[in-house]
N, C-alpha and C. Protein backbone atom coordinates (compact mmCIF):
# COMPACT_ATOMS: atom_id res chain seq x y z
N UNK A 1 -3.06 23.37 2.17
CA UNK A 1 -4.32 22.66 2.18
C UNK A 1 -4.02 21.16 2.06
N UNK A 2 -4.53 20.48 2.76
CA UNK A 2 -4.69 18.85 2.87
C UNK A 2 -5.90 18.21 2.36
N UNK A 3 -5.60 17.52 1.29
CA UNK A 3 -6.68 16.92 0.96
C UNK A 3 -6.36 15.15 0.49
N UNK A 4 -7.23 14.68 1.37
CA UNK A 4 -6.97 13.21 1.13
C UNK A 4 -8.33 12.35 0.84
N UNK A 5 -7.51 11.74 -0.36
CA UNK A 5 -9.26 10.74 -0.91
C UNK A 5 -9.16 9.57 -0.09
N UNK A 6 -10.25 9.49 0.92
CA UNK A 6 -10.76 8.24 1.76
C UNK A 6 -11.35 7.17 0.49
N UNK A 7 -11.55 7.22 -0.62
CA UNK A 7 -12.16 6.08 -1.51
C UNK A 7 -11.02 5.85 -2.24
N UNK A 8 -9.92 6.26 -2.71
CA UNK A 8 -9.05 5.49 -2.96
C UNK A 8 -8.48 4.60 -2.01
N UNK A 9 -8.13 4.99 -0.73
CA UNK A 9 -8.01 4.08 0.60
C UNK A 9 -8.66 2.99 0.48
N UNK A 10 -10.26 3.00 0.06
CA UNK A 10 -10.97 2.15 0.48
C UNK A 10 -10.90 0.83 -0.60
N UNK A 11 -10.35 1.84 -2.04
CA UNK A 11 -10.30 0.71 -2.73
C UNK A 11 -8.99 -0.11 -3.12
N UNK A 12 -7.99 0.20 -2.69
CA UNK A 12 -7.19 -0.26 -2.55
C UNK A 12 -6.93 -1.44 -2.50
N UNK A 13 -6.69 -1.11 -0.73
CA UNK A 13 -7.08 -2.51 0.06
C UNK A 13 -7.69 -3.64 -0.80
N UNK A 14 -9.05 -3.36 -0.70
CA UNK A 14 -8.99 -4.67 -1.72
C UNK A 14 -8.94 -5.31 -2.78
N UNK A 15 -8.16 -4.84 -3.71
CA UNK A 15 -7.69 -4.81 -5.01
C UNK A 15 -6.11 -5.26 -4.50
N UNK A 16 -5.56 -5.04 -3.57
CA UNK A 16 -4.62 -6.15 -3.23
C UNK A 16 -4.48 -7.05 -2.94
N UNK A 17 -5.83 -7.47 -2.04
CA UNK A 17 -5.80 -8.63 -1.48
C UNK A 17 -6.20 -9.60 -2.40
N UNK A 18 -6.99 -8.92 -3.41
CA UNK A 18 -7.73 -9.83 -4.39
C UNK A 18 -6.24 -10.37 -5.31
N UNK A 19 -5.42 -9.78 -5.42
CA UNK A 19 -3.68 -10.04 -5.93
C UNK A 19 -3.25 -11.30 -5.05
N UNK A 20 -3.59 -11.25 -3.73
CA UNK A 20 -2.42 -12.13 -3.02
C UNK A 20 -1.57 -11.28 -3.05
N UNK A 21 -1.30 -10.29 -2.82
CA UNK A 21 -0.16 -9.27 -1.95
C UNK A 21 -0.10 -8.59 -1.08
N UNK A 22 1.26 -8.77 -0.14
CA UNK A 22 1.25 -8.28 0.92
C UNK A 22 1.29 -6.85 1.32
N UNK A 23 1.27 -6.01 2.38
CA UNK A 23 1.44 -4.38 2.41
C UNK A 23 2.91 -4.45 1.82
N UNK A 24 3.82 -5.40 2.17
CA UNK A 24 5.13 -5.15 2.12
C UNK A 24 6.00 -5.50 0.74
N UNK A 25 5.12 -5.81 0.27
CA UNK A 25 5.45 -6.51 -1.41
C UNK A 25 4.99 -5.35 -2.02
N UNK A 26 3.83 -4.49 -2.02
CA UNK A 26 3.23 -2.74 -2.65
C UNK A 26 4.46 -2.38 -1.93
N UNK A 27 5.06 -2.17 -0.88
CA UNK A 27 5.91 -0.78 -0.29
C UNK A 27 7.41 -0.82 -1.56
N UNK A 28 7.80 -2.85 -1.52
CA UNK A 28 8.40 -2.64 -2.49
C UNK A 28 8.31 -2.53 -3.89
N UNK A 29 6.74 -2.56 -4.47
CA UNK A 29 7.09 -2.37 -5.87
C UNK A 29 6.50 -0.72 -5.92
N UNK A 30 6.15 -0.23 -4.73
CA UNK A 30 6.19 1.29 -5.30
C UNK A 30 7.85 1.99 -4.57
N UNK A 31 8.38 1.00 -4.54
CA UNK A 31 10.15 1.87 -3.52
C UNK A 31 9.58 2.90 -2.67
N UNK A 32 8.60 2.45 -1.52
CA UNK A 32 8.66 3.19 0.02
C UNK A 32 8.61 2.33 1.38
N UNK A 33 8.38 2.74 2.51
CA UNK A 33 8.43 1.41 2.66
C UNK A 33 6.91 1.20 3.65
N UNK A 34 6.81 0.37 4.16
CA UNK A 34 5.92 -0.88 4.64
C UNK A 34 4.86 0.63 5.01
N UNK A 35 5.68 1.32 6.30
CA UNK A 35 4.97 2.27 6.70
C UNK A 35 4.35 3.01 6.01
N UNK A 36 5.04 3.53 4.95
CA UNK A 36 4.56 4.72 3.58
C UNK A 36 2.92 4.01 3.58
N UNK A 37 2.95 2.91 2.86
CA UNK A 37 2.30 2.22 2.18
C UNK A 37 0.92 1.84 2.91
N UNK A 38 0.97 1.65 4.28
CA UNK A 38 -0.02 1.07 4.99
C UNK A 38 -0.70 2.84 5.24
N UNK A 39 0.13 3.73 5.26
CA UNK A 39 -0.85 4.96 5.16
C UNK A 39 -1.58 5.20 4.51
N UNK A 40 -0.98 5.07 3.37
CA UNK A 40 -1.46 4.81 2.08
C UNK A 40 -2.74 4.35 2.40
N UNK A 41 -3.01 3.26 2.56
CA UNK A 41 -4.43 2.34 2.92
C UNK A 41 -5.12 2.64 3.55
N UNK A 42 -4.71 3.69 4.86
CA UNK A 42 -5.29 4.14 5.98
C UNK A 42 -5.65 5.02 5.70
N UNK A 43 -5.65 6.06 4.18
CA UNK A 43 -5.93 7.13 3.58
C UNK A 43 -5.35 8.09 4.65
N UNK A 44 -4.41 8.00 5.31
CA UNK A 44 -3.35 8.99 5.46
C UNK A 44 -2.39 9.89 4.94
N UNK A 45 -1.97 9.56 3.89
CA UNK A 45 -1.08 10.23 2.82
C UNK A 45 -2.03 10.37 1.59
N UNK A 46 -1.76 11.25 0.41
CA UNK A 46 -1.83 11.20 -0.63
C UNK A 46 -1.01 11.06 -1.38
N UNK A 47 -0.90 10.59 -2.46
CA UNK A 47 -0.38 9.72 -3.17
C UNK A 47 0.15 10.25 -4.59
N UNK A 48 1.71 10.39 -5.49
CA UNK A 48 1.68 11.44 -6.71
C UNK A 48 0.42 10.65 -7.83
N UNK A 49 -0.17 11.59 -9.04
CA UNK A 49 -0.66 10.94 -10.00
C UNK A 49 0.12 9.72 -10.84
N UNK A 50 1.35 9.95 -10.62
CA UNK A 50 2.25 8.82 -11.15
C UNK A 50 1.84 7.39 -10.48
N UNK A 51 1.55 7.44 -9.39
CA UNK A 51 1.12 6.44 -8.12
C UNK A 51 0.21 5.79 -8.45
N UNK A 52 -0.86 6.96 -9.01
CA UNK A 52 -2.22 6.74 -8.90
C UNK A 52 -2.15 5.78 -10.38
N UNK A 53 -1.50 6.25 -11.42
CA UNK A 53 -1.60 5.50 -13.18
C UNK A 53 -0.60 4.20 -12.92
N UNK A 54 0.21 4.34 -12.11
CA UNK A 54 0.81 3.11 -12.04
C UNK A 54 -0.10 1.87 -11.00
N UNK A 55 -0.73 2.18 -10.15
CA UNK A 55 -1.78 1.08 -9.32
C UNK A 55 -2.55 0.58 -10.53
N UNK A 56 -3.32 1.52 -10.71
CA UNK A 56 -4.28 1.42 -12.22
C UNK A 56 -3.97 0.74 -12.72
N UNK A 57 -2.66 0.68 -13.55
CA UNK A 57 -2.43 -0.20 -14.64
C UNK A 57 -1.96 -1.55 -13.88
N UNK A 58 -1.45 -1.62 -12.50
CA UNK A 58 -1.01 -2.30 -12.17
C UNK A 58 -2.78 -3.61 -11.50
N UNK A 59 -3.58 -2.65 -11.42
CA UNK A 59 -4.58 -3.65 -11.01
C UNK A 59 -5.69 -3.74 -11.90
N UNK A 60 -5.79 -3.42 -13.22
CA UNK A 60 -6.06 -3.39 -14.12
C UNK A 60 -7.37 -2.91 -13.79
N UNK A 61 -7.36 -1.32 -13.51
CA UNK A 61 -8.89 -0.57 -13.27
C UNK A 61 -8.23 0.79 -13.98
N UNK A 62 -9.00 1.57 -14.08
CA UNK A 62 -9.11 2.65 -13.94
C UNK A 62 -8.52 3.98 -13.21
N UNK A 63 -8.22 4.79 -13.39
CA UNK A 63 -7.76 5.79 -11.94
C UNK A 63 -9.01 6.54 -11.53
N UNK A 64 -10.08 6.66 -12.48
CA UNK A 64 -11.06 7.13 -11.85
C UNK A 64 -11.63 6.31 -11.12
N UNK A 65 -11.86 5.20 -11.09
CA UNK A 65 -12.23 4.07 -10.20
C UNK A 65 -11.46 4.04 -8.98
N UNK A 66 -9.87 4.03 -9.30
CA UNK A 66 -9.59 4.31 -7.72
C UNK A 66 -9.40 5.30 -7.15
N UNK A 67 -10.04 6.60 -7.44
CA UNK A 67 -10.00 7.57 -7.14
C UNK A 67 -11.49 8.06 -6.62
N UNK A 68 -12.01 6.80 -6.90
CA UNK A 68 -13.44 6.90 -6.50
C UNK A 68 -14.44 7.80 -7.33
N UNK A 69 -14.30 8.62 -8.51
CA UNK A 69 -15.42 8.73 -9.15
C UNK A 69 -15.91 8.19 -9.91
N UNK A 70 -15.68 6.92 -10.29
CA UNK A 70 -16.59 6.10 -10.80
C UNK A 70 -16.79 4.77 -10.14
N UNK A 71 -17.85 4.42 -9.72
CA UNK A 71 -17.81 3.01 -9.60
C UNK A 71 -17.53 1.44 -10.71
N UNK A 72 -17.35 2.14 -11.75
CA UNK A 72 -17.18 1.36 -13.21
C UNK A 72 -15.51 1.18 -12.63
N UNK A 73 -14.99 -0.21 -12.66
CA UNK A 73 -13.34 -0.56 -12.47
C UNK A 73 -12.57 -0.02 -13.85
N UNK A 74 -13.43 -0.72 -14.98
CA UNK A 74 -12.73 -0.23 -16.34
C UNK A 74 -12.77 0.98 -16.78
């Protein structure tokens, strides 16, 4: 079974840009590369929960926020 969250995709994106970082600066601070990563965005891949608590902390929200059930960031 394949299941991929299109609202983490969506929030992503701009929670990076709001950083000033590039796709290729995420490929290297999660060690995959450019390609992994832009799937990532494209909500092509899913992503481990490790992924998911490390963005989180890394963009200072929530994982339910980027996982899309909450609209609350904190």
């Amino acid at each position: 079974m394949r299941i991929v969250l299109p609202g983490f995709a969506e929030r992503v994106k701009p929670l990076r840009k709001a950083k000033k970082v590039t796709q290729k600066q995420m490929a290297e601070l999660l060690n995959c590369t450019e390609q992994h990563y832009q799937k990532i965005e494209y909500g092509n891949v899913n992503v481990p929960a490790t992924t998911v608590i490390f963005l989180a902390d890394y963009f200072g929200v929530s994982a339910d926020y980027l996982l899309g059930r909450t609209e609350k960031e904190g």
